[in-house]
N, C-alpha and C. Protein backbone atom coordinates (compact mmCIF):
# COMPACT_ATOMS: atom_id res chain seq x y z
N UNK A 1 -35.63 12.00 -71.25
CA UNK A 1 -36.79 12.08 -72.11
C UNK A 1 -37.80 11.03 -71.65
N UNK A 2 -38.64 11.58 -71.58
CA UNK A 2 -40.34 10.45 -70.86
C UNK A 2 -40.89 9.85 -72.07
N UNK A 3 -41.61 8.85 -72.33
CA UNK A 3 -42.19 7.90 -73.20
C UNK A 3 -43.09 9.09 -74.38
N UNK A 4 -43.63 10.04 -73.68
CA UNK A 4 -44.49 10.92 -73.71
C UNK A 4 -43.98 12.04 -75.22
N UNK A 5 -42.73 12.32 -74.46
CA UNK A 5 -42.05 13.43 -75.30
C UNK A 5 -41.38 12.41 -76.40
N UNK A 6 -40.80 11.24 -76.28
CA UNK A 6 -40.38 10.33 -77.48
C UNK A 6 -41.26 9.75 -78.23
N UNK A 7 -42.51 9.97 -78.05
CA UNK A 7 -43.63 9.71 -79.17
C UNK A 7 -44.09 11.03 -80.08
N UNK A 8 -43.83 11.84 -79.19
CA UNK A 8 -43.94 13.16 -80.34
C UNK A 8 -42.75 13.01 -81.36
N UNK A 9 -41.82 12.23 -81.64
CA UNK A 9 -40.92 12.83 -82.55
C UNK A 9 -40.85 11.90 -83.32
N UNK A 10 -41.82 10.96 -83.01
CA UNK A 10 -42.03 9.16 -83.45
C UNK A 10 -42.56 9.31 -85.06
N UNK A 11 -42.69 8.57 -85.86
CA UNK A 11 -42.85 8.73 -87.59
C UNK A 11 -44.46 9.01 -87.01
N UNK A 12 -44.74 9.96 -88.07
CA UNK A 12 -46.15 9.87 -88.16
C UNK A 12 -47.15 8.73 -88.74
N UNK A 13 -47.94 8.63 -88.46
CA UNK A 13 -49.10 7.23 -88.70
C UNK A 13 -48.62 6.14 -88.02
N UNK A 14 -47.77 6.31 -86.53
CA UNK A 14 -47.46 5.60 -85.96
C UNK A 14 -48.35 4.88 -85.15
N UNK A 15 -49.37 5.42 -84.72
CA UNK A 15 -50.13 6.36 -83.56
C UNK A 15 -51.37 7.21 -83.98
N UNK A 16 -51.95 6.77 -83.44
CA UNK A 16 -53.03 7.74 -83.01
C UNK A 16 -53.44 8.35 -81.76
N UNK A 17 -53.66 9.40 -81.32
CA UNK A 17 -53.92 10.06 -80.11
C UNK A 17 -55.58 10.12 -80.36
N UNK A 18 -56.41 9.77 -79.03
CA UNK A 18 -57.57 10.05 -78.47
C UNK A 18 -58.02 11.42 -78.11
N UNK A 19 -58.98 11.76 -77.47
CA UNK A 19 -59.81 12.86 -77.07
C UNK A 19 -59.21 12.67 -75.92
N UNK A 20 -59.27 11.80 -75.66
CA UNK A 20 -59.12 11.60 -73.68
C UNK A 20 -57.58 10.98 -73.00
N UNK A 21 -56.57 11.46 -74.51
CA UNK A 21 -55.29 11.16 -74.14
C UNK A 21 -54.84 9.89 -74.70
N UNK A 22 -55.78 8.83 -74.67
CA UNK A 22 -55.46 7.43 -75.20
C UNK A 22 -54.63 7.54 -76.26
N UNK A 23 -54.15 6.43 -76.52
CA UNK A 23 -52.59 5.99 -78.00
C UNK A 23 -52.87 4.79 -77.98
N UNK A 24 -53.30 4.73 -79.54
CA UNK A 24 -53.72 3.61 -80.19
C UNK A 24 -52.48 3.59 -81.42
N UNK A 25 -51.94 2.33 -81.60
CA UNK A 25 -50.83 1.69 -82.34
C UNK A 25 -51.73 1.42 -83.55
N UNK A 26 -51.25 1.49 -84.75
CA UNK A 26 -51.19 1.28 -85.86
C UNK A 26 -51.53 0.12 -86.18
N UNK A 27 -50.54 -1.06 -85.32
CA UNK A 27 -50.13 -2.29 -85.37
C UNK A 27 -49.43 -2.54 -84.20
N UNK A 28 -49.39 -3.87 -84.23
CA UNK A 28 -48.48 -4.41 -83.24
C UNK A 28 -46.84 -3.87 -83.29
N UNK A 29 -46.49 -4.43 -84.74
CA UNK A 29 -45.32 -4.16 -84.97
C UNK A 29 -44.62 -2.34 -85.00
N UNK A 30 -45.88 -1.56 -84.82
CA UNK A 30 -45.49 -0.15 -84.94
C UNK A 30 -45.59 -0.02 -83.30
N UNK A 31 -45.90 -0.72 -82.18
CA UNK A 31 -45.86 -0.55 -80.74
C UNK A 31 -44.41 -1.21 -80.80
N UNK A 32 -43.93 -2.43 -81.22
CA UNK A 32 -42.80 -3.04 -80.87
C UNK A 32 -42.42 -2.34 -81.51
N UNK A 33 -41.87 -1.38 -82.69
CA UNK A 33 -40.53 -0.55 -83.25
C UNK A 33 -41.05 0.56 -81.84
N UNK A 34 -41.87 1.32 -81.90
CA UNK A 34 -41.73 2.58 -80.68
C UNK A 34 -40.89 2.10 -79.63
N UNK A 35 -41.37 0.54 -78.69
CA UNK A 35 -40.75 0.17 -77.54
C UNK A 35 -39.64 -0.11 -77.97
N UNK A 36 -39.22 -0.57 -78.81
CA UNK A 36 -37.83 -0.39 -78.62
C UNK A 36 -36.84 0.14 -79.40
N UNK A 37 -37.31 1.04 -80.00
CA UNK A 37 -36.57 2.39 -79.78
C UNK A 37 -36.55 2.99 -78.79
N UNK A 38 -37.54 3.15 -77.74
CA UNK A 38 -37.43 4.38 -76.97
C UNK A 38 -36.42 3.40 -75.85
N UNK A 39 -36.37 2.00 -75.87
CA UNK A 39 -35.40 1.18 -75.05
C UNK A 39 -34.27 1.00 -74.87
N UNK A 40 -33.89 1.58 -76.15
CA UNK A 40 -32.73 1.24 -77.06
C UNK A 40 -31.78 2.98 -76.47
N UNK A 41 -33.10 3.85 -76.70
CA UNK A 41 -32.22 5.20 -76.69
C UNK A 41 -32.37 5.47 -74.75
N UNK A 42 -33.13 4.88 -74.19
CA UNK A 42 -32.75 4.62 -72.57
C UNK A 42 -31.45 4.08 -72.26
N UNK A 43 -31.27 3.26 -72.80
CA UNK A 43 -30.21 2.23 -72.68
C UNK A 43 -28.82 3.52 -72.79
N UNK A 44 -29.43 3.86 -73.88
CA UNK A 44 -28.06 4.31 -74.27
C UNK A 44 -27.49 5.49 -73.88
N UNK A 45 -28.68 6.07 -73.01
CA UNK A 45 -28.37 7.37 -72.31
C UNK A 45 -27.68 7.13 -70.80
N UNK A 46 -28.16 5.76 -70.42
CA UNK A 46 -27.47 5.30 -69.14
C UNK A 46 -26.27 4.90 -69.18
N UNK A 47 -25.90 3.95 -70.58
CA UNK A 47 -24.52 3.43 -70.78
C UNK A 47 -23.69 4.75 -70.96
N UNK A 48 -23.79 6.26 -71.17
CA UNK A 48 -22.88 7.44 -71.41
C UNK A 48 -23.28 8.18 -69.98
N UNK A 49 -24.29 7.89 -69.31
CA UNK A 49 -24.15 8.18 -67.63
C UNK A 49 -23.15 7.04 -66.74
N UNK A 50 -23.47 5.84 -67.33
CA UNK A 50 -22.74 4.94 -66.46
C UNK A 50 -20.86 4.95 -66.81
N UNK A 51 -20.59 5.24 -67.89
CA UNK A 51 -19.14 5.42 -68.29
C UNK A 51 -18.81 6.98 -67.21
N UNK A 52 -19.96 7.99 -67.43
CA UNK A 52 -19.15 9.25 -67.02
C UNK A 52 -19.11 8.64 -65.69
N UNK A 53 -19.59 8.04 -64.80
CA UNK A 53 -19.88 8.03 -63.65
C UNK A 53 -18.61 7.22 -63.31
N UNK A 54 -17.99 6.43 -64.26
CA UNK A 54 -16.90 5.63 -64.01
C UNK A 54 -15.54 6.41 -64.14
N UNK A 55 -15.91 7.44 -64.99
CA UNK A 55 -14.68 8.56 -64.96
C UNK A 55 -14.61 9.43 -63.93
N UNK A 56 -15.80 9.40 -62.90
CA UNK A 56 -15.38 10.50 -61.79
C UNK A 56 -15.24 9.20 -60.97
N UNK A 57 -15.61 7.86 -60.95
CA UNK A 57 -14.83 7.18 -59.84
C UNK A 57 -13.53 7.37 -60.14
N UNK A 58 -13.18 6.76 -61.09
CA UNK A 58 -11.85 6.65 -61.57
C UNK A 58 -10.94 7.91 -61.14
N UNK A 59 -11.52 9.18 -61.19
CA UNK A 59 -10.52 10.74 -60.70
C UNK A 59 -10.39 10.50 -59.44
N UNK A 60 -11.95 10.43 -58.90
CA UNK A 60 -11.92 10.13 -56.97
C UNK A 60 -10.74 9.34 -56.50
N UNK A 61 -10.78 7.84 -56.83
CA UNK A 61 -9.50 6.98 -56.75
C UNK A 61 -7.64 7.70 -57.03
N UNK A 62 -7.96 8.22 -58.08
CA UNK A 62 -6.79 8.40 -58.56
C UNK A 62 -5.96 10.08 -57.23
N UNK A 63 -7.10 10.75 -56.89
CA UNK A 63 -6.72 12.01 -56.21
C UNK A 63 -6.96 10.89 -54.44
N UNK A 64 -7.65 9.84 -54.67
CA UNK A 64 -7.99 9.38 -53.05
C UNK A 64 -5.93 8.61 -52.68
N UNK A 65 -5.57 8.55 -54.12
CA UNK A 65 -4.23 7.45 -53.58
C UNK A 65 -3.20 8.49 -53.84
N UNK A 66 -3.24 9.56 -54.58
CA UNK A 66 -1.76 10.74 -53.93
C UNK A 66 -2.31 11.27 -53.06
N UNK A 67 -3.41 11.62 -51.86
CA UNK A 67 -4.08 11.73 -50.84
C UNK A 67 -3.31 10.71 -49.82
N UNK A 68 -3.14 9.93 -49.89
CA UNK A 68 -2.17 8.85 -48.99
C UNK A 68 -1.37 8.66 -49.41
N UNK A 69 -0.92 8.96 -50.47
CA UNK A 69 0.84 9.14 -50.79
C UNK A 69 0.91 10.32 -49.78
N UNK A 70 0.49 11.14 -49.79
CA UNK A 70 1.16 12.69 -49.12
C UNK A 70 1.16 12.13 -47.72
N UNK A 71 -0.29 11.79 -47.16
CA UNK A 71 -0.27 11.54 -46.18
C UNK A 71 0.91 10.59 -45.62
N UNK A 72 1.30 9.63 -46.62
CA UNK A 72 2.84 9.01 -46.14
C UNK A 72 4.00 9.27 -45.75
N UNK A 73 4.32 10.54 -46.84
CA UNK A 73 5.31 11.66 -46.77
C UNK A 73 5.03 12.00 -45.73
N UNK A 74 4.30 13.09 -45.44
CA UNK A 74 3.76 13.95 -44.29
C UNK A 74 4.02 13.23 -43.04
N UNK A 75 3.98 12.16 -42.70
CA UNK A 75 4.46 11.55 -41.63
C UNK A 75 5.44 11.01 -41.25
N UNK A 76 6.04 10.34 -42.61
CA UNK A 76 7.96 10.00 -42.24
C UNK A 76 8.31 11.45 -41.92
N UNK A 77 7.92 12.48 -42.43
CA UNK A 77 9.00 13.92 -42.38
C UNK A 77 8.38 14.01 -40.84
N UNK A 78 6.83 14.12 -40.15
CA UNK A 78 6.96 14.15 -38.72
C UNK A 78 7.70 13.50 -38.50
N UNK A 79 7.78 12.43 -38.44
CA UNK A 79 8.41 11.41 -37.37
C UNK A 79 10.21 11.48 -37.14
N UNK A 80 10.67 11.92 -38.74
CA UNK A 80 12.54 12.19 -38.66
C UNK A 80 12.05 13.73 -37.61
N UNK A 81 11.51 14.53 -38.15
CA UNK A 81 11.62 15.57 -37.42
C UNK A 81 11.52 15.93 -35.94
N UNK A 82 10.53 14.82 -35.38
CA UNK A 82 10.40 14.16 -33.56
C UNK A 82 11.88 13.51 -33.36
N UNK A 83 12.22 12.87 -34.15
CA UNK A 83 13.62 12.20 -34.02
C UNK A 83 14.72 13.31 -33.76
N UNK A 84 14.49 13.93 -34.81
CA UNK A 84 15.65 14.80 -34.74
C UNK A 84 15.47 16.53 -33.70
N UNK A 85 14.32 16.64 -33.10
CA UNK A 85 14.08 17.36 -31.95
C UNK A 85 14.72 16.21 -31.00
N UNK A 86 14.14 15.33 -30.82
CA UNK A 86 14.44 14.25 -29.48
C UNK A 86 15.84 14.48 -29.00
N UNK A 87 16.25 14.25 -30.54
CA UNK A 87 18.51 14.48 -30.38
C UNK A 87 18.55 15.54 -29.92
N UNK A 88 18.11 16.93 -30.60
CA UNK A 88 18.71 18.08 -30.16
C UNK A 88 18.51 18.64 -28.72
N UNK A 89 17.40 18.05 -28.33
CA UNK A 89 16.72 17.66 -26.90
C UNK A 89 17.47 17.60 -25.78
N UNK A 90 18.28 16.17 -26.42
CA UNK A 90 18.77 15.16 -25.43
C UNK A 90 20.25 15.98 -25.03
N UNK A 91 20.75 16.62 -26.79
CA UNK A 91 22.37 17.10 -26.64
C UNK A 91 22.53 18.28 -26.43
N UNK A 92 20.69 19.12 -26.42
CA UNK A 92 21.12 20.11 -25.29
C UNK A 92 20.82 20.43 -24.19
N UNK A 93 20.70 18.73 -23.62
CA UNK A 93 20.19 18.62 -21.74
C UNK A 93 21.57 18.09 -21.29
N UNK A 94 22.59 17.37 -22.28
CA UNK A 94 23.77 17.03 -22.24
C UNK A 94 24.43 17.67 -21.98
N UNK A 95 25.19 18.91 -22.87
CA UNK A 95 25.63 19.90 -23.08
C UNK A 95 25.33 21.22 -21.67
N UNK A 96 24.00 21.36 -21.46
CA UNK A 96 23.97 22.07 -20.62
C UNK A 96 24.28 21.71 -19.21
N UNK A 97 23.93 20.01 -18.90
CA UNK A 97 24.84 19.61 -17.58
C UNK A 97 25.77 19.74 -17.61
N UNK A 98 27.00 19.40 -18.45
CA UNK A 98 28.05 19.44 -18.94
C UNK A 98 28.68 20.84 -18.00
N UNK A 99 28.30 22.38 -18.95
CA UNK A 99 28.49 23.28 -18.75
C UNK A 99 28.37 23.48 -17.22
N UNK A 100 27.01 23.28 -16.80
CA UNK A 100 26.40 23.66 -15.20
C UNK A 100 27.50 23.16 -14.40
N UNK A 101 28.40 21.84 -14.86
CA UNK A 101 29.14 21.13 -13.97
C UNK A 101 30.31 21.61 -13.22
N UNK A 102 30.33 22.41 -14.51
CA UNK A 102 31.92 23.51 -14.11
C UNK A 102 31.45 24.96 -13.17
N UNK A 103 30.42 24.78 -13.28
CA UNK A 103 29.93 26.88 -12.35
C UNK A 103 29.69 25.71 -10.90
């Protein structure tokens, strides 16, 4: 909401509007209640942007660290699985000299 559109909804005899657009205050004290109200309801539209904004960090984080949990998994299971090709590798280059030895 712009300064603009929060003075339209402002108490009446707050304000006066000009020919040529101008806004003339009542009083001093009817410019200081407008400013800060309309400060007050800025404020407060950022503090419920700035919380949501802390709830999608907060998801990001939370999906960024089982993202490297998996990725942890995912690599001990490569690595037994290189291991355990390597063996079957080795015991059937073993095995097949073995055999060859006797023909």
């Amino acid at each position: 909401m712009d300064f603009s559109s929060f003075l339209a909804v402002t108490e009446p005899g707050t304000f006066t509007e000009g020919a040529n657009g101008e806004i003339t205050f009542a009083s001093r004290d009817a410019l200081a209640s407008v400013v800060a109200s309309f400060t007050f309801t800025k404020l407060r539209e950022m503090a419920a942007a700035a919380k949501a904004l802390a709830r999608y960090v907060d998801d990001l984080e939370s999906e960024l660290e089982a993202s490297d949990d998996l990725v942890v998994e995912v690599r001990a299971e490569m690595y037994t699985s290189l291991l355990l090709a390597t063996r079957c590798s080795l015991l059937s280059a073993h095995h097949y000299s073995r055999l060859t030895a006797y023909y």
